[in-house]
C-alpha atoms as a PDB file:
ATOM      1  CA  UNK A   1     -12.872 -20.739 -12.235  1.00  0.00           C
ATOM      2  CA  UNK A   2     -14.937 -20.796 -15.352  1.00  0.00           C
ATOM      3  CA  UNK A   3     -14.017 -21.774 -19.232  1.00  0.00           C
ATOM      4  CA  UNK A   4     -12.308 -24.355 -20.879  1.00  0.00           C
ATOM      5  CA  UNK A   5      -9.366 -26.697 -19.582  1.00  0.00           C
ATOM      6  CA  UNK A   6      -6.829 -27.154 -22.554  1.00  0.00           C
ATOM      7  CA  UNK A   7      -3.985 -27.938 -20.403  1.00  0.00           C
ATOM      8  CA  UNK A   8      -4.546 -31.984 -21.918  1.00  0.00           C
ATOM      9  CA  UNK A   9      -4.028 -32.383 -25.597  1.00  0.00           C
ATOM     10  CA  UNK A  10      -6.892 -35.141 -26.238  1.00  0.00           C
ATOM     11  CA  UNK A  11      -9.037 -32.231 -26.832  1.00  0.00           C
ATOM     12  CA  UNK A  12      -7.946 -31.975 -30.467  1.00  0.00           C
ATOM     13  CA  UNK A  13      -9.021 -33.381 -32.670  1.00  0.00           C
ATOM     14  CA  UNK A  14      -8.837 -37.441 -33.167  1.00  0.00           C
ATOM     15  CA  UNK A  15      -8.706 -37.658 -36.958  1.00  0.00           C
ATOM     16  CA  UNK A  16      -7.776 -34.071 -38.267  1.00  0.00           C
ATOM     17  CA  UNK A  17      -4.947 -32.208 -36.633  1.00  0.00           C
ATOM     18  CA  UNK A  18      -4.341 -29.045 -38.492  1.00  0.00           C
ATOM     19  CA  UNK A  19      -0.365 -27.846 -38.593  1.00  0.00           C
ATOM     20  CA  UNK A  20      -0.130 -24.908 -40.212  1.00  0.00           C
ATOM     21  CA  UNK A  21      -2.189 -21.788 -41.656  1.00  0.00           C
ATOM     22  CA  UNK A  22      -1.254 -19.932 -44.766  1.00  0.00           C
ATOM     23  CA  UNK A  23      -1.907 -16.558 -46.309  1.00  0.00           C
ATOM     24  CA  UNK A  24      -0.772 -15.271 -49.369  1.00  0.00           C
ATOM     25  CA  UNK A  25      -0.312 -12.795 -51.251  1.00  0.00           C
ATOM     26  CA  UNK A  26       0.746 -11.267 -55.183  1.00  0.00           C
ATOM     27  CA  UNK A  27       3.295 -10.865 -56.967  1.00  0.00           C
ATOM     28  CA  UNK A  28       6.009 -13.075 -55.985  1.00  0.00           C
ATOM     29  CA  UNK A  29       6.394 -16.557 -55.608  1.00  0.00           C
ATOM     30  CA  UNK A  30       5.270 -18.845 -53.075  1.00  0.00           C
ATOM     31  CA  UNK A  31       7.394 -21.462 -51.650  1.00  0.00           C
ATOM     32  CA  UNK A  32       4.747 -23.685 -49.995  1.00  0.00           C
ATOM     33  CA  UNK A  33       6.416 -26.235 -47.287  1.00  0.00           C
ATOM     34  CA  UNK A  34       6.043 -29.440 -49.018  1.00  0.00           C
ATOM     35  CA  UNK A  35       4.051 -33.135 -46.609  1.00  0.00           C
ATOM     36  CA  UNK A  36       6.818 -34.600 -48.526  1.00  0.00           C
ATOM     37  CA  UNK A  37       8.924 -33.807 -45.284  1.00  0.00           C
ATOM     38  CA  UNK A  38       6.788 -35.862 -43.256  1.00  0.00           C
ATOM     39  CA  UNK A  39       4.874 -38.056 -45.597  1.00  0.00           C
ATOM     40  CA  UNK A  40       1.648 -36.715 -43.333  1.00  0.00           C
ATOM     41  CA  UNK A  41       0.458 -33.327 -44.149  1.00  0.00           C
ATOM     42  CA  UNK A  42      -1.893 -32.351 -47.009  1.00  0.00           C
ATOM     43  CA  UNK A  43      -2.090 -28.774 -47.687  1.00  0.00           C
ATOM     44  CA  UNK A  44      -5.507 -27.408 -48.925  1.00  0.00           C
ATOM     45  CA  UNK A  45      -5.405 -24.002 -50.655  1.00  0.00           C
ATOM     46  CA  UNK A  46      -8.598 -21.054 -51.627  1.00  0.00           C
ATOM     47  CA  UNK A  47      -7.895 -18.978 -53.879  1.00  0.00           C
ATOM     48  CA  UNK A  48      -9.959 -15.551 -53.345  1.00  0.00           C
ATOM     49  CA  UNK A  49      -8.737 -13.230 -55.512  1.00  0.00           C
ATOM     50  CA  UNK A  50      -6.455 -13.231 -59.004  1.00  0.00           C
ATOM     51  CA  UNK A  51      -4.993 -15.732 -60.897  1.00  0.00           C
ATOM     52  CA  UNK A  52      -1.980 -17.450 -60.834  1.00  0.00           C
ATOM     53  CA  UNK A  53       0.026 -20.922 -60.889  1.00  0.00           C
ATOM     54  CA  UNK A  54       0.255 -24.012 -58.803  1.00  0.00           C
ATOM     55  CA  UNK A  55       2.850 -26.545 -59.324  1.00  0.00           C
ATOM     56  CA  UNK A  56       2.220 -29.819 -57.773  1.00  0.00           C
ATOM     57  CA  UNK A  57       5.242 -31.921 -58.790  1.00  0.00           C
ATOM     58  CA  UNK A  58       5.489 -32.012 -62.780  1.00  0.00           C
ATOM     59  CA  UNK A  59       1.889 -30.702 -62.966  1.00  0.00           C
ATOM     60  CA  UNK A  60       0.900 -27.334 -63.573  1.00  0.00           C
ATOM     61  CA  UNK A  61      -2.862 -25.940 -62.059  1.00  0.00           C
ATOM     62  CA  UNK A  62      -4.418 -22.311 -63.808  1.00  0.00           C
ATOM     63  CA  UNK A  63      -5.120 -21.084 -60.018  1.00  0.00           C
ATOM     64  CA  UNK A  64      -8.135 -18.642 -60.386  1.00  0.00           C
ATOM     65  CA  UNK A  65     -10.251 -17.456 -57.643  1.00  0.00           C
ATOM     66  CA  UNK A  66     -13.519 -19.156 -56.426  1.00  0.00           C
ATOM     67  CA  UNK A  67     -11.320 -22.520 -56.868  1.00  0.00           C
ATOM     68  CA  UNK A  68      -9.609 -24.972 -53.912  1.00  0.00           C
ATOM     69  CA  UNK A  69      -7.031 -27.185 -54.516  1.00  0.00           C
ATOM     70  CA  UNK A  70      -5.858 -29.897 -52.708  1.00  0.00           C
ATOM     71  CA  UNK A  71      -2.089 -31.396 -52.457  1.00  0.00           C
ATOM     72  CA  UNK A  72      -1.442 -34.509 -51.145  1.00  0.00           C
ATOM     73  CA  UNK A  73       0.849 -35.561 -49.119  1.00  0.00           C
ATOM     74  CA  UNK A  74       2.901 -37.001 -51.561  1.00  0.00           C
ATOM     75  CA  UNK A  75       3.246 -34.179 -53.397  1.00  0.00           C
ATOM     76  CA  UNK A  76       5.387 -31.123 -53.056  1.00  0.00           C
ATOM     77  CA  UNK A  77       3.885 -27.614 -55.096  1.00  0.00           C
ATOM     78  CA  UNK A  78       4.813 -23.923 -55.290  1.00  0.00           C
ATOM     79  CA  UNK A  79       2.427 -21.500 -55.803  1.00  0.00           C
ATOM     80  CA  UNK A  80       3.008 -18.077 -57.701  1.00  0.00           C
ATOM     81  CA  UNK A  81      -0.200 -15.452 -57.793  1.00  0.00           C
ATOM     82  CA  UNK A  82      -1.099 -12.161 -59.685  1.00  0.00           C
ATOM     83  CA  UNK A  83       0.017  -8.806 -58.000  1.00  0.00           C
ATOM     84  CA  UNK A  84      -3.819  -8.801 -56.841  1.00  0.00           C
ATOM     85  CA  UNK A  85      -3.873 -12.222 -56.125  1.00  0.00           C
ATOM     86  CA  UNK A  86      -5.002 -13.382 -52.547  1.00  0.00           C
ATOM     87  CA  UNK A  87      -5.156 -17.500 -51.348  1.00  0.00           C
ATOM     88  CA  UNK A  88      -5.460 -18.991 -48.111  1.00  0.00           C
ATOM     89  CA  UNK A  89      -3.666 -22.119 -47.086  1.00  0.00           C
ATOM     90  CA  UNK A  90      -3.971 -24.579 -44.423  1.00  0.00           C
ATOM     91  CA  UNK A  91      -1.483 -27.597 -43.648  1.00  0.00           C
ATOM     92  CA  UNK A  92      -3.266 -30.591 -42.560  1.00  0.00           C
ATOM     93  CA  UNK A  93      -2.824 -34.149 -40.818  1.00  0.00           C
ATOM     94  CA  UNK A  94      -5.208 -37.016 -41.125  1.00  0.00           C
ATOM     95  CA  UNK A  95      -5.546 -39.407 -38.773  1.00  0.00           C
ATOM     96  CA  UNK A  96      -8.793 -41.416 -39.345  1.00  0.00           C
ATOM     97  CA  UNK A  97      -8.716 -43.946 -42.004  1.00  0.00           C
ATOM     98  CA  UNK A  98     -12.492 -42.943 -42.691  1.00  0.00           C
ATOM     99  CA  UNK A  99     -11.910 -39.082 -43.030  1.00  0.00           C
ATOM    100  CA  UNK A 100      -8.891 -39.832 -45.095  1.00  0.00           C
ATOM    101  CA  UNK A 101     -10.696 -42.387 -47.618  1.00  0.00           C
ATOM    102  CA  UNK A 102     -13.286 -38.883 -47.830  1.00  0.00           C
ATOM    103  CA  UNK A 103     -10.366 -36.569 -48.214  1.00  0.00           C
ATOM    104  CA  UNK A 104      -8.364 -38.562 -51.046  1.00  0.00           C
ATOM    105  CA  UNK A 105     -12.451 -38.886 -52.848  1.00  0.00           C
ATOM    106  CA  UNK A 106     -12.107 -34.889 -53.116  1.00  0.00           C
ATOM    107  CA  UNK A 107     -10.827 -33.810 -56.749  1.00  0.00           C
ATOM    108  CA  UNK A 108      -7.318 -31.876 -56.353  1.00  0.00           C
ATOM    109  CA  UNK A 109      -9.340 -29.255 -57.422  1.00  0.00           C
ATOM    110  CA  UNK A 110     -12.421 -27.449 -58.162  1.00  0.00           C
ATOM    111  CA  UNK A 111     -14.850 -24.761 -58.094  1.00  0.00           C
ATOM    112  CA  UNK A 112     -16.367 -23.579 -54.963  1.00  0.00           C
ATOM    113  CA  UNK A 113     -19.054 -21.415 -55.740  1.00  0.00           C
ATOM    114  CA  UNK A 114     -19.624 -17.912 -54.086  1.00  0.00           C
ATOM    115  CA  UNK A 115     -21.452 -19.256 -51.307  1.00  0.00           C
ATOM    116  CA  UNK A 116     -19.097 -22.087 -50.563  1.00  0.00           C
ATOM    117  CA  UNK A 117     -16.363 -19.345 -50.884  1.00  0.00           C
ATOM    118  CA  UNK A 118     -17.443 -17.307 -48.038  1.00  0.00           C
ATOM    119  CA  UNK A 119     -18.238 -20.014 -45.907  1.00  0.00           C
ATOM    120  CA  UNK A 120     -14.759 -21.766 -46.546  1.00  0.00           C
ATOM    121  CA  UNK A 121     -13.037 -18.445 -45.952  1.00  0.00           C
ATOM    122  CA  UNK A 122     -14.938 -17.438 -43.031  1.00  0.00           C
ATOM    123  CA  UNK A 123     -14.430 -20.812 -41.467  1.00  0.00           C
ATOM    124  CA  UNK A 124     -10.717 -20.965 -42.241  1.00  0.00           C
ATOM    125  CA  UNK A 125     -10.104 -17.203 -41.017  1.00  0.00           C
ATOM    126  CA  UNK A 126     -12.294 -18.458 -38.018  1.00  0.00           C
ATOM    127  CA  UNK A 127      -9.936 -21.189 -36.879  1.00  0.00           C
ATOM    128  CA  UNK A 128      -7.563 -18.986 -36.002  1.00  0.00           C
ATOM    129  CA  UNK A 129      -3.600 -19.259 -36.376  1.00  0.00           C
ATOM    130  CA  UNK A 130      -2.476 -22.015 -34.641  1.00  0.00           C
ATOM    131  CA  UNK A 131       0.165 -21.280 -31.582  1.00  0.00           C
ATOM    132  CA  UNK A 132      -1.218 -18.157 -30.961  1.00  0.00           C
ATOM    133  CA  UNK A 133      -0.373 -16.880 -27.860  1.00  0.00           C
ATOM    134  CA  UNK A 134      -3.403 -15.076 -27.522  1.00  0.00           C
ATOM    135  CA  UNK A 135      -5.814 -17.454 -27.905  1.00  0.00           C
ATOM    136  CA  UNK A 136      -5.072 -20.941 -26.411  1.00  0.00           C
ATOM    137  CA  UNK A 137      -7.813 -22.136 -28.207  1.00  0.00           C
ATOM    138  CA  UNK A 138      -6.357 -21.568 -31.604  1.00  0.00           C
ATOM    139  CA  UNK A 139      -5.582 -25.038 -32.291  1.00  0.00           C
ATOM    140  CA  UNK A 140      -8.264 -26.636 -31.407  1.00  0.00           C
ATOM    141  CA  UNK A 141     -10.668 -24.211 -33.317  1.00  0.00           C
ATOM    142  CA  UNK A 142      -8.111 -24.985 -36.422  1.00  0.00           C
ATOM    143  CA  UNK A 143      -9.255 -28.523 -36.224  1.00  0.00           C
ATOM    144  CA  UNK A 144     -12.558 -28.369 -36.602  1.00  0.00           C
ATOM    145  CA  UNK A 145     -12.601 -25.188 -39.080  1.00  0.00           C
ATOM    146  CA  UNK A 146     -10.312 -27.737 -41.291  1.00  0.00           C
ATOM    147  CA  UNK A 147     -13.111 -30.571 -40.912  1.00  0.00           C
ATOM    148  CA  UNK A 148     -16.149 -28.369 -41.585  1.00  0.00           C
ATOM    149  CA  UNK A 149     -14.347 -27.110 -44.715  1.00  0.00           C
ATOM    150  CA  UNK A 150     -13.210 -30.610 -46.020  1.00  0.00           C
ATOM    151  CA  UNK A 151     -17.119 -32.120 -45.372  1.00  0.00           C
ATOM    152  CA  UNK A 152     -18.068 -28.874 -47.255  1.00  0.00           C
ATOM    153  CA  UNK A 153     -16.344 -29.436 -50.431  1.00  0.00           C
ATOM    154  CA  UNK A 154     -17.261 -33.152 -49.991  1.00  0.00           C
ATOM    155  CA  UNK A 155     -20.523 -32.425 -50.095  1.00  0.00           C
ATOM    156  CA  UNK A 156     -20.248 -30.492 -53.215  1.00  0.00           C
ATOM    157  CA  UNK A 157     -18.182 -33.332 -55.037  1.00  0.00           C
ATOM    158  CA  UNK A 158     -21.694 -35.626 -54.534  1.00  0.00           C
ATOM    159  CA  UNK A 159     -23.250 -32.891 -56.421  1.00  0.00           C
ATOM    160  CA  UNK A 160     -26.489 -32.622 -53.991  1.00  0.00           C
ATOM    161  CA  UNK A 161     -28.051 -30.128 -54.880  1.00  0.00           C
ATOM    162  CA  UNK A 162     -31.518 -29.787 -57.885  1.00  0.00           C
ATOM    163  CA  UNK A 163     -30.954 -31.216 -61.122  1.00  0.00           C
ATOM    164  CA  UNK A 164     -32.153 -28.822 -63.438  1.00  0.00           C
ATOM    165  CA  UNK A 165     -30.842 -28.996 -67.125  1.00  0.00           C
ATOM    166  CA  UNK A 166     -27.964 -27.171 -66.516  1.00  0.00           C
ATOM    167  CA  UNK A 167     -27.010 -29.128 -63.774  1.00  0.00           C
ATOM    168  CA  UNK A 168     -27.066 -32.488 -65.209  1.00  0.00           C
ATOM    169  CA  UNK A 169     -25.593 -30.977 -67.600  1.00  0.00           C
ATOM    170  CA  UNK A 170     -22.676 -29.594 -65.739  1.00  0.00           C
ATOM    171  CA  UNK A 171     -22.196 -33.228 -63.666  1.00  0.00           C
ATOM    172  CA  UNK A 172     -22.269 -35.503 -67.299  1.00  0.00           C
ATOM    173  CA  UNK A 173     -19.583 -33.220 -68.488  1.00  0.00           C
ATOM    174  CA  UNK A 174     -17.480 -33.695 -65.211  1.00  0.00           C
ATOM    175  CA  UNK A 175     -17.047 -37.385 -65.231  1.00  0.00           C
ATOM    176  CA  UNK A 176     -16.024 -37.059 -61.578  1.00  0.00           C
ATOM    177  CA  UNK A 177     -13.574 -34.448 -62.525  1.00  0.00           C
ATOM    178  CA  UNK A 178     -13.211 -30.566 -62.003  1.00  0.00           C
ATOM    179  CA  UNK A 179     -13.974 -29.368 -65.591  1.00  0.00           C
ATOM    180  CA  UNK A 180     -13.269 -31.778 -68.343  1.00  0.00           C
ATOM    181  CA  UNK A 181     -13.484 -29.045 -71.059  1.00  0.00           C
ATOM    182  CA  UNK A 182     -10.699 -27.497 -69.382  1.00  0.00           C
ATOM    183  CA  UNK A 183      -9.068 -30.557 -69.455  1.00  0.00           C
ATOM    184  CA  UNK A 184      -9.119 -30.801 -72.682  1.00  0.00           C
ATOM    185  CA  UNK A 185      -7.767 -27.305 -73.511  1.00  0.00           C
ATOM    186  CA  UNK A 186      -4.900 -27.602 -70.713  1.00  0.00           C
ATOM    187  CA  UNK A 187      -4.431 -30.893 -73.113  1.00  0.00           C
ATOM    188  CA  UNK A 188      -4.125 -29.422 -76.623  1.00  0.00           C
ATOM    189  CA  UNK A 189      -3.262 -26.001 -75.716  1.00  0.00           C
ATOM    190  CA  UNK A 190       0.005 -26.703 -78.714  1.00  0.00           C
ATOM    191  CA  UNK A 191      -3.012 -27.086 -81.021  1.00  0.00           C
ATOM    192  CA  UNK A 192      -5.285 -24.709 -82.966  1.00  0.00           C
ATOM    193  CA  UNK A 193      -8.424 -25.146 -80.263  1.00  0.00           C
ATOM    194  CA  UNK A 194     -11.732 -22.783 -81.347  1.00  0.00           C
ATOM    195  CA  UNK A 195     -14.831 -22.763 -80.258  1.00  0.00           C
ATOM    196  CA  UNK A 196     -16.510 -25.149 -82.643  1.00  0.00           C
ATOM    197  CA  UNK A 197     -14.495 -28.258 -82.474  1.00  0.00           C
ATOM    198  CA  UNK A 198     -15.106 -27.811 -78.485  1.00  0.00           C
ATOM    199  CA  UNK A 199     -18.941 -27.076 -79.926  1.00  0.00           C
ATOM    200  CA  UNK A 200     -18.801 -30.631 -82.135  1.00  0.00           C
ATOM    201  CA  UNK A 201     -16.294 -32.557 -79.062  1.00  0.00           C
ATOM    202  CA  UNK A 202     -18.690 -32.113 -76.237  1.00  0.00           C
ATOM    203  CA  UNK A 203     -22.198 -31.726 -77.927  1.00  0.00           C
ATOM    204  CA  UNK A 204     -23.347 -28.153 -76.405  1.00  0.00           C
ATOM    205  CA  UNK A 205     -23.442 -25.026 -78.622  1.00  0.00           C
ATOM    206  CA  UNK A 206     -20.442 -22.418 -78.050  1.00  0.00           C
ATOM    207  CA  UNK A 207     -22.310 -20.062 -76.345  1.00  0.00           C
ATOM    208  CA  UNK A 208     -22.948 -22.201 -73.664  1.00  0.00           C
ATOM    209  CA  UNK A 209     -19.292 -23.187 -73.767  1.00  0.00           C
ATOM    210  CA  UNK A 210     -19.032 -19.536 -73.039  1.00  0.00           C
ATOM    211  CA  UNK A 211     -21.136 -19.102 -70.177  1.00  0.00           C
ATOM    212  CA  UNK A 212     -20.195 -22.255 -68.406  1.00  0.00           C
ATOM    213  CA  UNK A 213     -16.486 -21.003 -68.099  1.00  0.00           C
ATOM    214  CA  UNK A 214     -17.258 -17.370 -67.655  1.00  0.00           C
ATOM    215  CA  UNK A 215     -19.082 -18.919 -64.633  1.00  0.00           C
ATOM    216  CA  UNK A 216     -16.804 -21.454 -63.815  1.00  0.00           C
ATOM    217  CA  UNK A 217     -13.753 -20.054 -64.027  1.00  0.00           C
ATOM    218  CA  UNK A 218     -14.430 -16.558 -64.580  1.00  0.00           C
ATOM    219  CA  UNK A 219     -12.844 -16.313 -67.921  1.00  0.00           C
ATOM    220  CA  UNK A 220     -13.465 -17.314 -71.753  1.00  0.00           C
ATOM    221  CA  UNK A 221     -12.047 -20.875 -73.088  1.00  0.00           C
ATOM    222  CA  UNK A 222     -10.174 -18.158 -75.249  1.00  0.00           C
ATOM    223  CA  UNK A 223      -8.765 -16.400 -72.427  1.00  0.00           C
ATOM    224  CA  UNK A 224      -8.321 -19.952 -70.482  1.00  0.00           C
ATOM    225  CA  UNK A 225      -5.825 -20.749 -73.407  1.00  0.00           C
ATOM    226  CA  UNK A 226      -4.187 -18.187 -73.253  1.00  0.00           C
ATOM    227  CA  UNK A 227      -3.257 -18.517 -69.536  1.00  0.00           C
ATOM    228  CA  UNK A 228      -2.476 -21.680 -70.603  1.00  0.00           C
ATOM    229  CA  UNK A 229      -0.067 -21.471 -72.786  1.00  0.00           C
ATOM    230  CA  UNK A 230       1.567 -18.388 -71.186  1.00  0.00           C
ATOM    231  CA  UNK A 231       2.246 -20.755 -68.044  1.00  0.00           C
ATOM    232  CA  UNK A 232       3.996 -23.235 -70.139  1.00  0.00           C
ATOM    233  CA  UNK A 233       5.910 -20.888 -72.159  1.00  0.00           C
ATOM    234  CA  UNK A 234       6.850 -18.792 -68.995  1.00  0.00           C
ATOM    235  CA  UNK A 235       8.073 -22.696 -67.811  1.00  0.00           C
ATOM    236  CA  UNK A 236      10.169 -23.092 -70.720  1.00  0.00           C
ATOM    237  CA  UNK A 237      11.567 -20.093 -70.569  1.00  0.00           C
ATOM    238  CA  UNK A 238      12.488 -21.160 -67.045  1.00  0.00           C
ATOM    239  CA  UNK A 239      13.477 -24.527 -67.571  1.00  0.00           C
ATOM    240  CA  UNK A 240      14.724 -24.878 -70.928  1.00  0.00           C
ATOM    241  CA  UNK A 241      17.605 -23.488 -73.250  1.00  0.00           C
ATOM    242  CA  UNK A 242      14.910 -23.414 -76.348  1.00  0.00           C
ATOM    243  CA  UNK A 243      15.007 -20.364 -78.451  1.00  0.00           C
ATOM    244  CA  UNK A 244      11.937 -17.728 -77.895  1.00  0.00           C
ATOM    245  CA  UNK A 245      10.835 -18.484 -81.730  1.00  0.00           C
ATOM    246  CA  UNK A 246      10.734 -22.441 -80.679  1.00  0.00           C
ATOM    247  CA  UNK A 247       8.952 -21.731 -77.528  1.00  0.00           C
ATOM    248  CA  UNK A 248       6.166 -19.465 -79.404  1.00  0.00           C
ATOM    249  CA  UNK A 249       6.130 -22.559 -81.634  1.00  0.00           C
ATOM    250  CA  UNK A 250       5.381 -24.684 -79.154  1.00  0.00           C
ATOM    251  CA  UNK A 251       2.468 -23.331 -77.610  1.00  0.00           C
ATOM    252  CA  UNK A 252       0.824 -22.445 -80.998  1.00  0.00           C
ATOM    253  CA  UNK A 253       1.821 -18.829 -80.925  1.00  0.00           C
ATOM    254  CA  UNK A 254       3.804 -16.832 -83.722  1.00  0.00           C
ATOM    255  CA  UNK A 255       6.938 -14.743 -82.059  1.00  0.00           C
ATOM    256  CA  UNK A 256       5.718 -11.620 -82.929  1.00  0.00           C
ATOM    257  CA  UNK A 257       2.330 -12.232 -81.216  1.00  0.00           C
ATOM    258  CA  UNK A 258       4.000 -14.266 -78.317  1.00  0.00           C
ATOM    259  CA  UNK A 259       6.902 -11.550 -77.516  1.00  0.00           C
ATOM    260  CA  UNK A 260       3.727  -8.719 -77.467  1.00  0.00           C
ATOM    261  CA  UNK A 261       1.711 -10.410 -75.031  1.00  0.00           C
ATOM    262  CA  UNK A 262       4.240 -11.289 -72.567  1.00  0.00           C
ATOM    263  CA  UNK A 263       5.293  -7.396 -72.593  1.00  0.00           C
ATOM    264  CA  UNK A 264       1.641  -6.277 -72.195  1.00  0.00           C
ATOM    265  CA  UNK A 265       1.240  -8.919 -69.394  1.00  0.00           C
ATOM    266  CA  UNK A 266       4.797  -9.649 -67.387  1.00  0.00           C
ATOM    267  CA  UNK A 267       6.089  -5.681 -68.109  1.00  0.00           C
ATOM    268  CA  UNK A 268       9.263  -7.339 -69.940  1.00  0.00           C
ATOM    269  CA  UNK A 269      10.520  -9.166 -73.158  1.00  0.00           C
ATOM    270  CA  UNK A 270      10.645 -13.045 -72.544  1.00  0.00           C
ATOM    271  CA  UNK A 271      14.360 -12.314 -72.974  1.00  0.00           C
ATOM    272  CA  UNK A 272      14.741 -10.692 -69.941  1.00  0.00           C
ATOM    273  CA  UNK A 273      12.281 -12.814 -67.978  1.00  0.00           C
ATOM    274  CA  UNK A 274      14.829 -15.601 -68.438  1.00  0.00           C
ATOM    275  CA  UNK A 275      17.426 -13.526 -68.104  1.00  0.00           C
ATOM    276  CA  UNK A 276      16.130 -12.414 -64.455  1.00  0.00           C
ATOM    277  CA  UNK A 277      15.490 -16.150 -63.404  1.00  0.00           C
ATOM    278  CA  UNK A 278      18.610 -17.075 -64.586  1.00  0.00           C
ATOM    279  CA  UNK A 279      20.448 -14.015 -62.326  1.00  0.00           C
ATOM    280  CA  UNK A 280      17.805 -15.571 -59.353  1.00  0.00           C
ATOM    281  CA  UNK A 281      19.223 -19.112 -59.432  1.00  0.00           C
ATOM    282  CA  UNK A 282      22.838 -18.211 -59.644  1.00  0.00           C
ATOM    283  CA  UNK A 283      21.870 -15.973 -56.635  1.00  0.00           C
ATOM    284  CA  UNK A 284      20.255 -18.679 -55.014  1.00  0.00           C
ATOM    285  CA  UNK A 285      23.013 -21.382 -55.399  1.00  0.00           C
ATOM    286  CA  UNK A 286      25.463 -19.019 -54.290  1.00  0.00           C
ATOM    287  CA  UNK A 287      24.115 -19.223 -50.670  1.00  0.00           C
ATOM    288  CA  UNK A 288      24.861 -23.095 -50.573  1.00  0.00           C
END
């Protein structure tokens, strides 16, 4: 009889064993099965479409598409998109002290690039869901989708590629990092950040600023901010007994200016956002 024998599991993989394979969609919240469980499996995410939220731990991630991130086993994250947002997820195991020394060199995130964004997501959609009845292959093609697409974004964390101006650039801002100007606006988001102390901070003139996170991130730095510090007032609002005036305070917004936007953007007052999580997590404690 002809084909492949996978009756004998040393076909897998030796170093990569890929455990689970995610995809998600808007508008609600995404309770991602943490490696903390385990202590083995990393979970590597693609966003493709929207924008959105991931919480790794105490750390908060601006998820916008064209981006990976990658969450260590040590950490345990919940991801929340747009109603149009889209992300694929994969749950990983390493097994190869070399692979994972390669792995943990990876930033926890970064951009992709539209080429590197079709080739992840075609070779993540490729491997197949694992355990599928229907093709006994599944996990093995997992495995090696989940390699190719680690080497891949290896690959673009060594920057190979021509140095032109832009892209020396690019790599002296990065510092081995994802995007240091974003860095520094997810730093002083509280603060009264424009476009010309970035300008004087990191040398470059602000249109460039511009263009290298329209194309980066697919958004202003002014419209970065703002994400910004919607996330964190959406999290105090969530987290914290602090007045709406003191929260629009916090994140360098008047209340007036604060209580508009969230209306335009979340379709309520931030009074009844906390309101509604509040109602959630009585909900949700009830069932213990």
């Amino acid at each position: 009889m002809n084909g492949v024998d996978v009756t004998h599991n040393e076909l897998r993989d030796a170093g990569l064993r890929a455990t689970g394979f995610y995809c998600f969609g808007g508008g609600c919240q995404n309770e991602v099965i943490s490696g903390k469980k385990d202590g083995e499996a990393y979970l590597l995410l693609l966003a493709l479409k929207g924008r959105g939220e991931l919480r790794m731990d105490a750390e908060s991630f601006v998820v916008v598409s064209g981006y990976y991130y990658l969450v260590p086993p040590e950490y345990g994250c919940k991801l929340a998109l747009s109603t149009e947002g889209r992300a694929l997820g994969v749950r990983f195991e390493l097994r190869d002290g070399g692979l994972e020394r390669i792995v943990r060199a990876i930033p926890r995130m970064g951009a992709c690039g539209s080429a590197a964004v079709s080739d992840i997501e075609y070779w993540l959609q490729a491997g197949g869901v694992p355990g599928d009845a229907d093709d006994p292959l599944a996990f093995y093609r997992m495995d090696a989708a989940v390699k190719t697409v680690l080497l891949t974004l290896a690959r673009l964390g060594t920057g190979r590629k021509p140095l032109t101006h832009e892209v020396r650039s690019e790599q002296a801002l990065s510092g081995g990092g994802p995007f240091p100007m974003a860095d520094y606006i997810r730093n002083h988001y509280a603060a009264k950040v424009t476009l010309d102390d970035m300008a004087k901070r990191f040398g470059f003139h602000p249109h460039y600023i511009i263009r290298m996170f329209n194309r980066r991130l697919g958004m202003s730095p002014i419209q970065y901010l703002q994400e910004v510090r919607l996330l964190k007032a959406m999290e105090l609002l969530e987290t914290t007994s602090m007045t709406v005036t003191e929260i629009s305070e916090s994140v360098g917004w008047t209340t007036s200016y604060f209580s508009r936007l969230f209306h335009e953007r979340k379709g309520e007052s931030p009074s009844q956002f906390r309101k509604k999580k509040i109602k959630s997590a009585v909900s949700a404690m009830k069932h213990f």
